[in-house]
Structures are given as C-alpha cells and as structure tokens.
Protein backbone atom coordinates (compact mmCIF):
# COMPACT_ATOMS: atom_id res chain seq x y z
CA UNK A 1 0.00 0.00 0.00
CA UNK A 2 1.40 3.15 -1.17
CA UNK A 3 1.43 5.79 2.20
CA UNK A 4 1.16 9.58 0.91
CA UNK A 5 3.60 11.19 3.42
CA UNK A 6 2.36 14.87 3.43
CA UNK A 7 -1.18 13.24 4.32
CA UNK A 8 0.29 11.41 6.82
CA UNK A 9 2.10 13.82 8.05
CA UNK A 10 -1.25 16.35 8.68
CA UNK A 11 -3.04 13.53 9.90
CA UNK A 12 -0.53 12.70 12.62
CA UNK A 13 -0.03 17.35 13.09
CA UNK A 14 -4.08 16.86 13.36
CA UNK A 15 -4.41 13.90 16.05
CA UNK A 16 -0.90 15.56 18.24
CA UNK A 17 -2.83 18.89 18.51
CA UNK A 18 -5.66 17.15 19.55
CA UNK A 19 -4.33 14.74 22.31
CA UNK A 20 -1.84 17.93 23.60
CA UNK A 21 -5.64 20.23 23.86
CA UNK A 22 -5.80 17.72 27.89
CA UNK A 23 -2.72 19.17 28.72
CA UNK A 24 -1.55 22.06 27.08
CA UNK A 25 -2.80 25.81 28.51
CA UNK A 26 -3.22 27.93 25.17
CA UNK A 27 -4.56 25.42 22.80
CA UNK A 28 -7.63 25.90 21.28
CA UNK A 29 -10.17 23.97 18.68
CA UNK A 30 -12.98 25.86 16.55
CA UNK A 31 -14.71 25.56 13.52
CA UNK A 32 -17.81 25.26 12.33
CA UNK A 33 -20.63 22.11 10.44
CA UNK A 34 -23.25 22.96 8.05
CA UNK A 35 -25.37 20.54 5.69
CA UNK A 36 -28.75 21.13 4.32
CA UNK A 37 -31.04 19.55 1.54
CA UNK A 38 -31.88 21.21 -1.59
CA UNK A 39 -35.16 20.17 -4.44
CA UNK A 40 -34.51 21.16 -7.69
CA UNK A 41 -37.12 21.50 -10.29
CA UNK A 42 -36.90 22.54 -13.95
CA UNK A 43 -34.58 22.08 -16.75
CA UNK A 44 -30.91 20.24 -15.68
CA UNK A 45 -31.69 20.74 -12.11
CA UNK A 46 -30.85 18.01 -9.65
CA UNK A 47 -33.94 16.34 -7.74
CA UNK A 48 -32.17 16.46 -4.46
CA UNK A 49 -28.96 17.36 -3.05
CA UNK A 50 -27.13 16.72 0.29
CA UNK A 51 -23.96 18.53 -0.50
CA UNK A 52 -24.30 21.10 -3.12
CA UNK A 53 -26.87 23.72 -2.72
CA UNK A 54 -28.42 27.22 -4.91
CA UNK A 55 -28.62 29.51 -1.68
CA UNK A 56 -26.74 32.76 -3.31
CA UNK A 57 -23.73 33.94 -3.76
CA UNK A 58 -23.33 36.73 -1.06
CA UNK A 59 -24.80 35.36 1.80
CA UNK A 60 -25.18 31.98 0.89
CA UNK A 61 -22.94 28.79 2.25
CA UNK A 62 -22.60 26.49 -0.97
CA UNK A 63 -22.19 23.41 0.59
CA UNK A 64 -21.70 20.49 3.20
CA UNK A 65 -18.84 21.53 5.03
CA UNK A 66 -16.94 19.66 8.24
CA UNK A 67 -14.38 22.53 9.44
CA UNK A 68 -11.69 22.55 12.26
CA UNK A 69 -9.33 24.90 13.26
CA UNK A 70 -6.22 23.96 15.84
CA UNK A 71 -4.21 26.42 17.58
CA UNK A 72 -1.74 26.00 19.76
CA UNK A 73 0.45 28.52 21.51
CA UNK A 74 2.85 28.89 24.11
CA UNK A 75 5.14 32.45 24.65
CA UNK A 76 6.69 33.09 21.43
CA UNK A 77 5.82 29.90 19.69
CA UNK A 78 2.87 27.73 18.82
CA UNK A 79 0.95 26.20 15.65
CA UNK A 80 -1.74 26.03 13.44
CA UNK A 81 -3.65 23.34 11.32
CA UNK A 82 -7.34 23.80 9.65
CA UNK A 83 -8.59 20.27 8.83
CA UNK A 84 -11.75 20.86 6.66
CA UNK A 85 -14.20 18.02 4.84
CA UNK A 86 -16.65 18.35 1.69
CA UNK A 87 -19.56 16.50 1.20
CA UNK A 88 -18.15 13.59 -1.42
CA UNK A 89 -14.27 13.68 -0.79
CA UNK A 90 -12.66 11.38 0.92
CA UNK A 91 -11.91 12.03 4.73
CA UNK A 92 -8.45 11.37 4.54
CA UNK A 93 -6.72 13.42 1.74
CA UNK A 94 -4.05 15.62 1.37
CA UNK A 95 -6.13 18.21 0.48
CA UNK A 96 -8.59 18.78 3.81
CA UNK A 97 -5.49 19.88 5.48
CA UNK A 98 -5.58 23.59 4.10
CA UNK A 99 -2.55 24.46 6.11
CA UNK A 100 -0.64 22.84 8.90
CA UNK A 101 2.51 25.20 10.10
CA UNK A 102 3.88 25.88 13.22
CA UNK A 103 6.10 29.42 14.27
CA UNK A 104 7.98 31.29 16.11
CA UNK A 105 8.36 34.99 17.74
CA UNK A 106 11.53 36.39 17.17
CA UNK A 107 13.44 39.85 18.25
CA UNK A 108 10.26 40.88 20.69
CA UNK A 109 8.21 39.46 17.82
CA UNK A 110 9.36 41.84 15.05
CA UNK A 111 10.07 38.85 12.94
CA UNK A 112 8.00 35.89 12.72
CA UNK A 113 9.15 32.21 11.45
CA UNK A 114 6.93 30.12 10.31
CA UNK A 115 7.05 26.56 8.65
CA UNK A 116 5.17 23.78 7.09
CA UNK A 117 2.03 23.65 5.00
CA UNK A 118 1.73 27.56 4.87
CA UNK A 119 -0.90 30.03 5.01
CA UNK A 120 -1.31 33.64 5.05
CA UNK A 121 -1.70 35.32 8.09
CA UNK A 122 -0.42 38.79 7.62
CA UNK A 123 -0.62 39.82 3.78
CA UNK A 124 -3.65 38.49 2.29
CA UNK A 125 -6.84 40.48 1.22
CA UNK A 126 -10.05 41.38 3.78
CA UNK A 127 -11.68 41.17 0.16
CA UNK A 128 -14.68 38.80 -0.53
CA UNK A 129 -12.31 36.85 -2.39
CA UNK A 130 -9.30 37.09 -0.15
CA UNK A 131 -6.43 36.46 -1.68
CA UNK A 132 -3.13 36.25 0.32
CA UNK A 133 0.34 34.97 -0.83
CA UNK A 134 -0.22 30.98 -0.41
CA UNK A 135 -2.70 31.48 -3.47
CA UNK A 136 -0.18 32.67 -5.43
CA UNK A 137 2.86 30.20 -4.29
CA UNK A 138 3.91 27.28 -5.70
CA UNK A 139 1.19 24.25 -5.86
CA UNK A 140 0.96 23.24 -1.96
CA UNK A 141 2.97 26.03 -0.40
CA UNK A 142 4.85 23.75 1.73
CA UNK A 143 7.79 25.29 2.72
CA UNK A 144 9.27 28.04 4.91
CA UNK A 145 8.26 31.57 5.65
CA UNK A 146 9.42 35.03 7.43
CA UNK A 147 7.28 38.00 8.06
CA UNK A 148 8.86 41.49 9.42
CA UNK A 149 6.53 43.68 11.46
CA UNK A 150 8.39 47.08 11.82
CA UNK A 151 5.87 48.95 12.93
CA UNK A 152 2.28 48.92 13.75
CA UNK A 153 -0.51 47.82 10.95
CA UNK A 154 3.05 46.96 8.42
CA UNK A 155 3.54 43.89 7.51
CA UNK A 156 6.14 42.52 4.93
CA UNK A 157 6.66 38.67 4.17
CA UNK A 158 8.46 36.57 1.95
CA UNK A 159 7.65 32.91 1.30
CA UNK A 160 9.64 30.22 -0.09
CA UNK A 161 7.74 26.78 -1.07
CA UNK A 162 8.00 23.95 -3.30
CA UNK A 163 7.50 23.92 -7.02
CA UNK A 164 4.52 22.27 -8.05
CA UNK A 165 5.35 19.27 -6.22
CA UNK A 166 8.69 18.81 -7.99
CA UNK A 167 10.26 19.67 -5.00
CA UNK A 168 12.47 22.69 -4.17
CA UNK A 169 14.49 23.30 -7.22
CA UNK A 170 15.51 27.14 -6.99
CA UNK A 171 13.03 27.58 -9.32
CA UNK A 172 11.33 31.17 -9.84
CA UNK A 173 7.86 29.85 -8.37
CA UNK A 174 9.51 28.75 -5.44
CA UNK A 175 9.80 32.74 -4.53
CA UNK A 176 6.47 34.54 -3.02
CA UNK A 177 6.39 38.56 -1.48
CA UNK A 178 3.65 40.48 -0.21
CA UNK A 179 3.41 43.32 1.99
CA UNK A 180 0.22 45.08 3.80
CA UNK A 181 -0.20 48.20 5.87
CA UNK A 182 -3.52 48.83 7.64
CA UNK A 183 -5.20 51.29 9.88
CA UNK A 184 -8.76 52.70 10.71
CA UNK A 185 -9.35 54.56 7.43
CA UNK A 186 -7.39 52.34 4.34
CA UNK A 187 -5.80 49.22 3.72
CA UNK A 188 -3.45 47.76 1.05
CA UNK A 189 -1.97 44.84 0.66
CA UNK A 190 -0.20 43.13 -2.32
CA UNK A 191 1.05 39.89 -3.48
CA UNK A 192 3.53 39.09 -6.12
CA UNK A 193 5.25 35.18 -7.05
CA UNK A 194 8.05 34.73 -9.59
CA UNK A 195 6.69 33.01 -12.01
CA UNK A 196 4.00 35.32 -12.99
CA UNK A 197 1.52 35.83 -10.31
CA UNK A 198 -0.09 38.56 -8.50
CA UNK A 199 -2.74 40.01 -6.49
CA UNK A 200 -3.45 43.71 -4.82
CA UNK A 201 -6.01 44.88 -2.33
CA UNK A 202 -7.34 48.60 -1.37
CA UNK A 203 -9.96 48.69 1.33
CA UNK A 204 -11.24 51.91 2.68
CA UNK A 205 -13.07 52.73 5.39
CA UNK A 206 -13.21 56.24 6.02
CA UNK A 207 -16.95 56.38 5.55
CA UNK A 208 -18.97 55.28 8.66
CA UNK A 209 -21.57 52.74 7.56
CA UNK A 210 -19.66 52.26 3.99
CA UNK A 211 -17.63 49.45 3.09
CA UNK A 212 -15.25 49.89 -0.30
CA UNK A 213 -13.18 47.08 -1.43
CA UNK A 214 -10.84 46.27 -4.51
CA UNK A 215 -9.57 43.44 -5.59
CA UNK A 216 -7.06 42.40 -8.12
CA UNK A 217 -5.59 39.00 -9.45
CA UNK A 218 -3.39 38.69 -12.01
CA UNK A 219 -1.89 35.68 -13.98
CA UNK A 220 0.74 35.67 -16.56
CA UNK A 221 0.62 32.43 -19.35
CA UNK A 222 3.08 31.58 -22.12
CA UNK A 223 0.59 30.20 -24.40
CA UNK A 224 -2.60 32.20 -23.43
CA UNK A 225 -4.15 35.69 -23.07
CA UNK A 226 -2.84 36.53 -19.45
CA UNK A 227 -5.26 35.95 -16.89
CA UNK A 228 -6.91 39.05 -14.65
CA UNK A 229 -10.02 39.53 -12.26
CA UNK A 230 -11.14 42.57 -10.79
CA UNK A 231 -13.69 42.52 -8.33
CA UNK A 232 -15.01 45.83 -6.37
CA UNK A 233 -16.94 45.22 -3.29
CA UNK A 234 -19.27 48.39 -1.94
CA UNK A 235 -21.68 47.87 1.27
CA UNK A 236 -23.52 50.08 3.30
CA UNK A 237 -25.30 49.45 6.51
CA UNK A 238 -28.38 52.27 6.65
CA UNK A 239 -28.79 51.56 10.34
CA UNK A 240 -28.65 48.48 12.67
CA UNK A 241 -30.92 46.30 11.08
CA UNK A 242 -30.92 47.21 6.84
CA UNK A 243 -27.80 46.79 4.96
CA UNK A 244 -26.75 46.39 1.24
CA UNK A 245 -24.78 47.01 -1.52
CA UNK A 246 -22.75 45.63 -4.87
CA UNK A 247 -20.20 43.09 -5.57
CA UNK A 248 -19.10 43.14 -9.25
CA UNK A 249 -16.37 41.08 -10.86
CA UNK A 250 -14.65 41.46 -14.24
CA UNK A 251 -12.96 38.51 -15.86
CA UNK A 252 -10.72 38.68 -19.11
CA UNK A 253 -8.11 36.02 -20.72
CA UNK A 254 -9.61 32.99 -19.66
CA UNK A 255 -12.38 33.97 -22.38
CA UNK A 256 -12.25 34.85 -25.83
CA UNK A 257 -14.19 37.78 -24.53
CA UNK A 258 -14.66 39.92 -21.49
CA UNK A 259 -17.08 38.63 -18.70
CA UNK A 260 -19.02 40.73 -16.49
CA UNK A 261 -20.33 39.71 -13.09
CA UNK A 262 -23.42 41.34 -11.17
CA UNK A 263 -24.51 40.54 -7.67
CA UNK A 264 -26.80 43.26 -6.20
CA UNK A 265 -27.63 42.39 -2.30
CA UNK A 266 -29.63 43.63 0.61
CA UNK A 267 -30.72 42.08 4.32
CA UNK A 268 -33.01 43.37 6.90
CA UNK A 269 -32.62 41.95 10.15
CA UNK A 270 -36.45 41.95 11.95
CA UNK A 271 -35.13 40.98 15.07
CA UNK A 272 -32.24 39.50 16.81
CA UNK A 273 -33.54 36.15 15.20
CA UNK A 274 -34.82 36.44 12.08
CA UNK A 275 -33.69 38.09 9.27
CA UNK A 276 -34.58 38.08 5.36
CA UNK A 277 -32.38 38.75 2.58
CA UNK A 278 -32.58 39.21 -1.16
CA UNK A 279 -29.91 39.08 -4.19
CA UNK A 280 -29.58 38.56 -7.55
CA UNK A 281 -25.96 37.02 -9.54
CA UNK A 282 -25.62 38.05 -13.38
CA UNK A 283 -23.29 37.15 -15.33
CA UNK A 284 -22.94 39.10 -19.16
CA UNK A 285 -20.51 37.88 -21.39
CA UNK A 286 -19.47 39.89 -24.60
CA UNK A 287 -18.75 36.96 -26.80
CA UNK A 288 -20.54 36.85 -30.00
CA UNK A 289 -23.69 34.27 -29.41
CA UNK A 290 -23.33 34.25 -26.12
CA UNK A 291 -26.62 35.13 -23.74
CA UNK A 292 -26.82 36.63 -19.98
CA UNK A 293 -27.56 34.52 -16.89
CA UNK A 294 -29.32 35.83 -13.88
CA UNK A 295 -30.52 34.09 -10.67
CA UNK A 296 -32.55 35.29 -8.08
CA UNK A 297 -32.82 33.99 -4.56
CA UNK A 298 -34.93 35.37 -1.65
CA UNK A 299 -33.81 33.77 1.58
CA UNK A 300 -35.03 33.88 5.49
CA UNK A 301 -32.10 33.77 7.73
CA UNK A 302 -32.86 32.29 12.05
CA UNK A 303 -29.98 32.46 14.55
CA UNK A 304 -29.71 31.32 17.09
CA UNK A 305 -26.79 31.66 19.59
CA UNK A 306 -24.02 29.62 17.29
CA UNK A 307 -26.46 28.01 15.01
CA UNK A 308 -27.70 29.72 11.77
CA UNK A 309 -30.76 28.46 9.62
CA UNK A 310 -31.87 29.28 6.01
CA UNK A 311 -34.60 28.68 3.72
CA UNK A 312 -34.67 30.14 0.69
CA UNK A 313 -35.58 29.93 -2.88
CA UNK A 314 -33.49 30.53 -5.98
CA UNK A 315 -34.76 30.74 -9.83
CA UNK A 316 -31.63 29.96 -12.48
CA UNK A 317 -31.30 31.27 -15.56
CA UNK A 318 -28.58 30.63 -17.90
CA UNK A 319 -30.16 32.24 -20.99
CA UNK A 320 -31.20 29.20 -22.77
CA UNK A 321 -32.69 26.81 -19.66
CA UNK A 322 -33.91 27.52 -16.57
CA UNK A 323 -34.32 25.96 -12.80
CA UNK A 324 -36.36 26.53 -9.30
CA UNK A 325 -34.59 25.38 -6.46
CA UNK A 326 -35.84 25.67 -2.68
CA UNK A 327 -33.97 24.36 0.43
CA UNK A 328 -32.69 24.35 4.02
CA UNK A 329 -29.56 25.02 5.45
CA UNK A 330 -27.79 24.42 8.98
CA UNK A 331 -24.72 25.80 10.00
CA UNK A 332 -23.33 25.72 13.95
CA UNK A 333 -20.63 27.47 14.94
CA UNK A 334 -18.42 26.31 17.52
C-alpha cells in the first residue's frame, strides 16, 4: 500500500494537537458544520442534493462543510492546522489539510518564522475573495516563511515553497512577497510570485456605515491571453438592522471575450432572530452568441446563539434553460 507522506504527516499534526488540547494551557479547537437539503425542479436541475446547494452567492454557504481549526500557543511559539471536509471527498486526503505550520516569535516578535504547510496570516486580502500569498505560491505552499513587522498595521513577508510538487528546485515559483499596511481609514496589501503571479487589495473605510473594497488577481501564461479579475466590493449598513450594496467582478483572458459579473444584495434583520435577505448574480458575457444569466434567490435567515438556519428559494437562468430550487440550510458554529 502506497502511504502519501504529506497526508500522513497532517493527519498525525491533526491527532498531536488534539491529544496535547488535555494538557496544554493555550490550545484551542474551533470551527464550524453545516449541511442542508436542496429540491430542484426545472430544466438540468438536480432532484435532491445533500452537499451542493443554490442559496446565493453573497450570503449563501454552498455546501456540506466539516471545518476545524487547531491552535496551539505557548510564549513566542505555537501552531496552526485547519482540517476541513466536503460533502463527497474522501476524509483522509491531502487536500482537507488547508494548512498545517507551526512558528515562532523572534526579536520581541518583530520577525516571525513560520514553517510547514503555509498560510497567510499577515498579507492576504479582507476582500470577498481574499487572496493572500499561499494562493499565489507554488502548488501546496509547503515550505518556509518570514514575516517582518516594523511597525504597527506593516507587515512585509516573503515565502519560499516547493514547485509544483517537484520539489524545491531554486526555481522562480519557489519565490512569493507580499506586503500590507492597515489602519482605521485604508488598507493595502499586495502579493507578487516569480513566475508570474499577483494580487493587490485597497480597502477603505473612512466612511462610517460604507464598506469599499478592490480586488485584483493577475496571472501571466506563455501560451494564453494573461489571466486578470477585478472585483469591487461596496456595502452600506443604513442603520442596525438594513444593509446592502454591490459586488461586481470582471474577468478577461480565460475567455475569448470579457465577462461581467453582477450581484446586487440587501438584508433586513427583523429581530435579533430572524432576518430576510434578497440578491440577484448576473453574469454578461461579450462573446458573440453568447446570452446573460441571472438568478434570483430570496432567503429567510434564524440564529440562534451559534447556530444559523436558512430557507430560501433561488430561480436559475442561464439564458437558454432555466431551474427553481428551494432548500434548508444548517450551519453551527463552535
């Protein structure tokens, strides 16, 4: 039988954080469940679905999810491993640990160390899409990384990973920097790897009530259009219980053509339990023949201490066929 060592290897992280947590002051385990069941209706829907569900994009979960986050810490060290399941993938697999790294405080904590299966703590986006440099790095980002905090709200890092897999060959991938700086009003944060990748972030809060958010990913190919997305995110809460906004994304490269992306929002909270929400996703692409999809999903949202419940409806619309979907969702917070 043929042992995959990195899976091993987060396995046995997973089960040593765990069996330390009767012991150990400062470790801590949280995460979050949530399943549902969907009933499509209509042309290529699904009749029922456990695992993948039509709930929007903006306030909507998606699907099944099993997550766990470790942390352990102690003074000027400790470690950190997300474990996290999908409805119909194996339990065991390389890829439910999402990172698994441990680190270390250095000079008063001006410099941080930090090694393993990474992920970006300091540099990465506050965006809807949140980029941040293990994105960007090599396939994995297993490796080693270093992180200077100078000042307050600065932070600069540098990452160096494996290449796709292949192992570390000083090869340009291998080499990931970002830096961010934030305070109360703005905050910017970039990414950039070697071989071609980027991202960038401007957030700005200067505006009470108004959230403003850009993002930007780029992708450099040899044989294809290069690859960017730009998504803005605006929100505005009008008092305590009515807020809502835009998210818009522009695609172009992966395309023949330009895509645009629409997703109007709004929720209005009637108490401290129940809420209801409303928002639409459209998508318009400009290539020749090719026709704009909309959904539409009113939703009623019940919490409930750490537990959240939805039921909504969605109608699907991809220019040429269209779906109803209603469903249920659970998620508990813990």
């Amino acid at each position: 039988m043929k042992i995959n060592m990195r899976t091993t290897a987060a396995v046995f992280a997973a089960l040593t954080l765990a069996v330390s947590a009767a012991s150990a002051e400062g470790f801590s385990v949280a995460g979050d469940i949530r399943s549902g069941i969907e009933f499509g209706f209509g042309d290529d829907a699904k009749v029922v679905s456990t695992s993948d569900y039509h709930d929007g994009n903006y306030y909507g979960n998606g699907n099944t999810r099993l997550r766990l986050n470790f942390k352990y810490e102690n003074g000027d060290a400790g470690a950190v491993f997300r474990y996290e399941h999908k409805a119909g993938k194996a339990w065991f697999d390389e890829g439910n640990a999402k990172y698994a790294m441990g680190y270390a405080k250095l000079f008063d904590g001006i410099l941080v160390a930090e090694a393993g299966k990474l992920k970006d703590l300091y540099t990465g986006s506050d965006g809807q899409e949140g980029y941040g440099l293990t994105d960007i790095a090599s396939a994995g980002a297993y490796g080693a990384g270093f992180t200077l905090l100078p000042v307050d709200g600065l932070a600069v890092q540098a990452i160096v990973s494996d290449g796709l897999g292949k192992g570390f060959e000083a090869r340009k991938d291998n080499f990931t920097f970002g830096a961010k700086y934030a305070n109360d009003v703005i905050k910017v944060a970039g990414g950039y790897n070697l071989s071609g990748k980027a991202y960038g972030y401007i957030g700005i809060g200067a505006v009470e009530n108004l959230g403003v958010a850009l993002e930007v990913y780029y992708e450099q190919l040899e044989d294809k259009d290069d690859i960017v997305e730009i998504n803005e995110d605006i929100n505005y809460d009008l008092n305590d219980s009515l807020s809502f906004g835009l998210l818009a994304y522009q695609k172009f490269g992966e395309e023949e053509k330009p895509v645009f992306e629409f997703n109007p929002h709004v929720m209005f909270g009637i108490d401290d339990t129940f809420a209801v929400s409303a928002e639409s996703y459209i998508t318009v692409p400009t290539a020749e023949d090719s026709k704009v999809a909309f959904s539409v999903t009113p939703a009623l949202w019940i919490n409930v201490k750490e537990a959240k419940v939805n039921v909504y409806y969605t109608y699907d619309n991809d220019g040429e066929n269209s779906a109803n979907y209603v469903g249920t969702g659970v998620k508990v917070s813990f």
